[in-house]
Protein backbone atom coordinates (compact mmCIF):
# COMPACT_ATOMS: atom_id res chain seq x y z
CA UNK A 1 0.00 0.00 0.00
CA UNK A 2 3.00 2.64 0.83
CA UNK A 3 4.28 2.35 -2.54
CA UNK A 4 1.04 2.55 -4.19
CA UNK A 5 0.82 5.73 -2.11
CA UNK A 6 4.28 7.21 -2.87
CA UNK A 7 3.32 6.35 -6.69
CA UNK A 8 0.29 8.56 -6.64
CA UNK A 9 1.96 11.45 -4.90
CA UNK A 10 4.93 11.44 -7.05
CA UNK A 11 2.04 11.49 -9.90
CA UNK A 12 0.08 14.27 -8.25
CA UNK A 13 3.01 16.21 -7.50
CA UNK A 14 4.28 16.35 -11.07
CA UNK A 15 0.92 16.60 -12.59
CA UNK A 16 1.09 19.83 -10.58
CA UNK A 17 4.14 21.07 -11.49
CA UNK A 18 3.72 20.49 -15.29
CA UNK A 19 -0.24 22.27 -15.29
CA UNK A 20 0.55 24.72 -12.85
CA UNK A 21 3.38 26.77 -14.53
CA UNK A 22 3.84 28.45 -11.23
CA UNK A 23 7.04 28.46 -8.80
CA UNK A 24 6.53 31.02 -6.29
CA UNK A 25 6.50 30.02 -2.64
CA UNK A 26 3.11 30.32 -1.69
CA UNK A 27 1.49 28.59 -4.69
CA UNK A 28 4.53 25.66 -4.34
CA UNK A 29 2.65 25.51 -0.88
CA UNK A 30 -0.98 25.41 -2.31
CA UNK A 31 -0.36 22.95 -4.69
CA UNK A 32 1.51 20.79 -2.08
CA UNK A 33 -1.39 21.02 0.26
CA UNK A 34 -3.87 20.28 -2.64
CA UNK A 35 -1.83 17.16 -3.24
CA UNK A 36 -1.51 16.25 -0.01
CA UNK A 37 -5.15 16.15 0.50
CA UNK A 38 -5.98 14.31 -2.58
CA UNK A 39 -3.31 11.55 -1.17
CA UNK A 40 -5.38 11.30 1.76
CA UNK A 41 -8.64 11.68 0.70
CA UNK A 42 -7.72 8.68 -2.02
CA UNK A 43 -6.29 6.61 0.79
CA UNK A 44 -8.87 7.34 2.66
CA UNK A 45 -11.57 6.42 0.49
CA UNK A 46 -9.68 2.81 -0.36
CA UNK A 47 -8.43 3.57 -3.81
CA UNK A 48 -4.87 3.62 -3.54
CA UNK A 49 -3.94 -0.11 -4.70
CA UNK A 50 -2.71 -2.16 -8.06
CA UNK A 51 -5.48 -1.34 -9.85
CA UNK A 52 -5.31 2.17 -9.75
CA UNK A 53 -1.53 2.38 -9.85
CA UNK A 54 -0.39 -0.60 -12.34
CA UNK A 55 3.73 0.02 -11.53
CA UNK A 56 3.98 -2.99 -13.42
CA UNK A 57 3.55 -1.10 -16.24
CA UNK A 58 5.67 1.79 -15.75
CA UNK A 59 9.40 -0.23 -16.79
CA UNK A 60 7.38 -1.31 -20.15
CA UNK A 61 4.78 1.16 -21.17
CA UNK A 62 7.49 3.72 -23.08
CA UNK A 63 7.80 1.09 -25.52
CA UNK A 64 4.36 0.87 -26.20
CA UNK A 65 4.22 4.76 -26.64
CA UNK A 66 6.33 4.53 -28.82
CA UNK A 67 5.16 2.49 -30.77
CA UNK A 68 1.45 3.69 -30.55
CA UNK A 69 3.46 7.33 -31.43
CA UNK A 70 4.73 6.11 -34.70
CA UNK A 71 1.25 4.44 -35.57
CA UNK A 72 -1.04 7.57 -34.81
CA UNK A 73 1.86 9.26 -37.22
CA UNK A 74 1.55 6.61 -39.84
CA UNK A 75 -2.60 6.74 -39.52
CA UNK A 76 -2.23 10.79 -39.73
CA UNK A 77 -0.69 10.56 -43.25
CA UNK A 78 -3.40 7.87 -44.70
CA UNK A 79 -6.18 9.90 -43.11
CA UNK A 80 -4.65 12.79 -44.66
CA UNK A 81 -4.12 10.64 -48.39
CA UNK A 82 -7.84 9.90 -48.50
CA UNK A 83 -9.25 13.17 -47.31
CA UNK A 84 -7.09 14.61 -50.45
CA UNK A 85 -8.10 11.53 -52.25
CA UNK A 86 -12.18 12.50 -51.96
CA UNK A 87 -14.91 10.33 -51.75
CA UNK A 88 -13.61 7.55 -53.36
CA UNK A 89 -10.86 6.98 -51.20
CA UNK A 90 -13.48 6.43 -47.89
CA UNK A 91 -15.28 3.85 -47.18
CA UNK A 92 -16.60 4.66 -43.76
CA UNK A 93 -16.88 1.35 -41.58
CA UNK A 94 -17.92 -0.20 -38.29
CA UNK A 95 -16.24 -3.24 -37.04
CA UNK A 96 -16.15 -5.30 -33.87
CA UNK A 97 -12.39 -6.04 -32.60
CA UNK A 98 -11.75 -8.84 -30.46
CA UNK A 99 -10.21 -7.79 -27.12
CA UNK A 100 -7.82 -10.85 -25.63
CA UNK A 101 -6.63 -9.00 -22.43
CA UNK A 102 -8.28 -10.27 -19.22
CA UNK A 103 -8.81 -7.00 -17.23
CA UNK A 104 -10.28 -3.89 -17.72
CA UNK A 105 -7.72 -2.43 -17.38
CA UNK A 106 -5.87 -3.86 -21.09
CA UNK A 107 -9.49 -2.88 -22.42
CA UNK A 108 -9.72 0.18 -21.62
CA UNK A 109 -5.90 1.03 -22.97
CA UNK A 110 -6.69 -1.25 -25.67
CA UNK A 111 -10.30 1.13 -26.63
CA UNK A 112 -8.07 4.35 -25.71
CA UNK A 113 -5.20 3.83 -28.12
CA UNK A 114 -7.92 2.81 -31.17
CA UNK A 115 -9.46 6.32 -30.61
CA UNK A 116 -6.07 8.22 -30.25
CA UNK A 117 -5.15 6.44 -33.70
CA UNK A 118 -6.61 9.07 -36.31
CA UNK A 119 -9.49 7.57 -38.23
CA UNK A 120 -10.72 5.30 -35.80
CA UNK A 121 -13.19 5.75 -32.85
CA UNK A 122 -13.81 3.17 -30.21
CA UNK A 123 -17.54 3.26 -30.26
CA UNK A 124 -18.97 0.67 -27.58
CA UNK A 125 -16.67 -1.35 -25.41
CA UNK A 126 -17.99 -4.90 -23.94
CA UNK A 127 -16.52 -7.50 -21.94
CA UNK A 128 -14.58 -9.29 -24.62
CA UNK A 129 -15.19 -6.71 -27.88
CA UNK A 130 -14.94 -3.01 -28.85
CA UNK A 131 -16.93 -1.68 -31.64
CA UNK A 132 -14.97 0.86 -33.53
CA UNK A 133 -16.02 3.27 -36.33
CA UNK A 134 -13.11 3.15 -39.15
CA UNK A 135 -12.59 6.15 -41.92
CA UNK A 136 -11.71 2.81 -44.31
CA UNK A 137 -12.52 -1.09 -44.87
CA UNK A 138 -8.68 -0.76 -44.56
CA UNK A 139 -8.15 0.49 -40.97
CA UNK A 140 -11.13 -1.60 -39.60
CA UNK A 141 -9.28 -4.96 -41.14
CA UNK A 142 -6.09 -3.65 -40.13
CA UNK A 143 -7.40 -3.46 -36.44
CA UNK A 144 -8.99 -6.75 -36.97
CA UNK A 145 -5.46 -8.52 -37.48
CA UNK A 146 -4.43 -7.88 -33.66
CA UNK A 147 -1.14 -6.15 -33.50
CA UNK A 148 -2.39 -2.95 -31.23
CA UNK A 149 -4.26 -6.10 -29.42
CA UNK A 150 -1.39 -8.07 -28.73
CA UNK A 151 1.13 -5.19 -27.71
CA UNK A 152 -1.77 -4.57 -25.07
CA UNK A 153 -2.04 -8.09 -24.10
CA UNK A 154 1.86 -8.45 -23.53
CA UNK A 155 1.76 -4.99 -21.34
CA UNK A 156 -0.67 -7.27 -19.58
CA UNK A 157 0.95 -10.28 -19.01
CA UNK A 158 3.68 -8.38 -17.59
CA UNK A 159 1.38 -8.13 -14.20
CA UNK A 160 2.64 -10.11 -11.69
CA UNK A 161 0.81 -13.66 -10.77
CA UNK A 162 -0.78 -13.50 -14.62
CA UNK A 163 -1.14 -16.45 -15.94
CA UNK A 164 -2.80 -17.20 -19.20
């Protein structure tokens, strides 16, 4: 629990620093206050625990920015190619991905990095599917073949105890 707790303060504390834009004294002391009694209220309320701070992911979830980086920059140039390319080039879709991750927690990254990828939209999310609303035929079967899925599913399986 203490290093769930540290996690979340170091979190808060940054978060503050980086919004903020402010270093004088007495707002350094508001916003430590402020974070301070988010810490507690969290802890207080029961929240501060795996699930809401997933360290396991921390030493492994650059990669997978990365990597998500270079395909929201490879989606922005074919959204970009058949916008220029005018009707033709669309073909508007919806399509139902399979989700293999176990918690919500791979679902929920899983539905967040198809809507950060340009022309796609995580529509409905269910236990074991996400429907998702494609610019192109392309991008929906694209999505369909699993890669985003399985880099998810490997962030997973890097929980401790997981076994699959």
């Amino acid at each position: 629990m203490q290093r769930y707790s540290v996690s979340l303060g170091a979190v808060l504390v940054v978060l503050w620093l980086l919004l903020s834009g402010h270093y004088s004294a007495l707002l350094l002391g508001f916003g430590a206050a402020s974070c301070l009694l988010v810490l507690w209220l969290a802890r207080r309320m029961g929240t501060v625990d795996a699930e809401t701070q997933p360290l396991y992911l921390m030493r492994h979830l650059p990669g997978y920015w990365l990597w998500l980086m270079a395909q929201i920059a490879r989606s922005n140039i074919d959204v970009i190619r058949r916008v220029i390319g005018g009707r033709d080039a669309l073909s508007p879709t919806m399509a139902t991905v399979q989700v293999s991750g176990r918690t919500e927690l791979a679902q929920a990254i899983l539905a967040n990095s198809i809507t950060l990828t340009p022309g796609t939209v995580s529509v409905d999310a269910r236990r074991d599917t996400i429907t998702v609303h494609a610019i192109s035929a392309e991008g929906a079967a694209e999505l369909n073949g699993g890669e985003m899925d399985q880099r998810v599913r490997a962030l997973e399986a890097r929980e401790p105890g997981y076994h699959r």
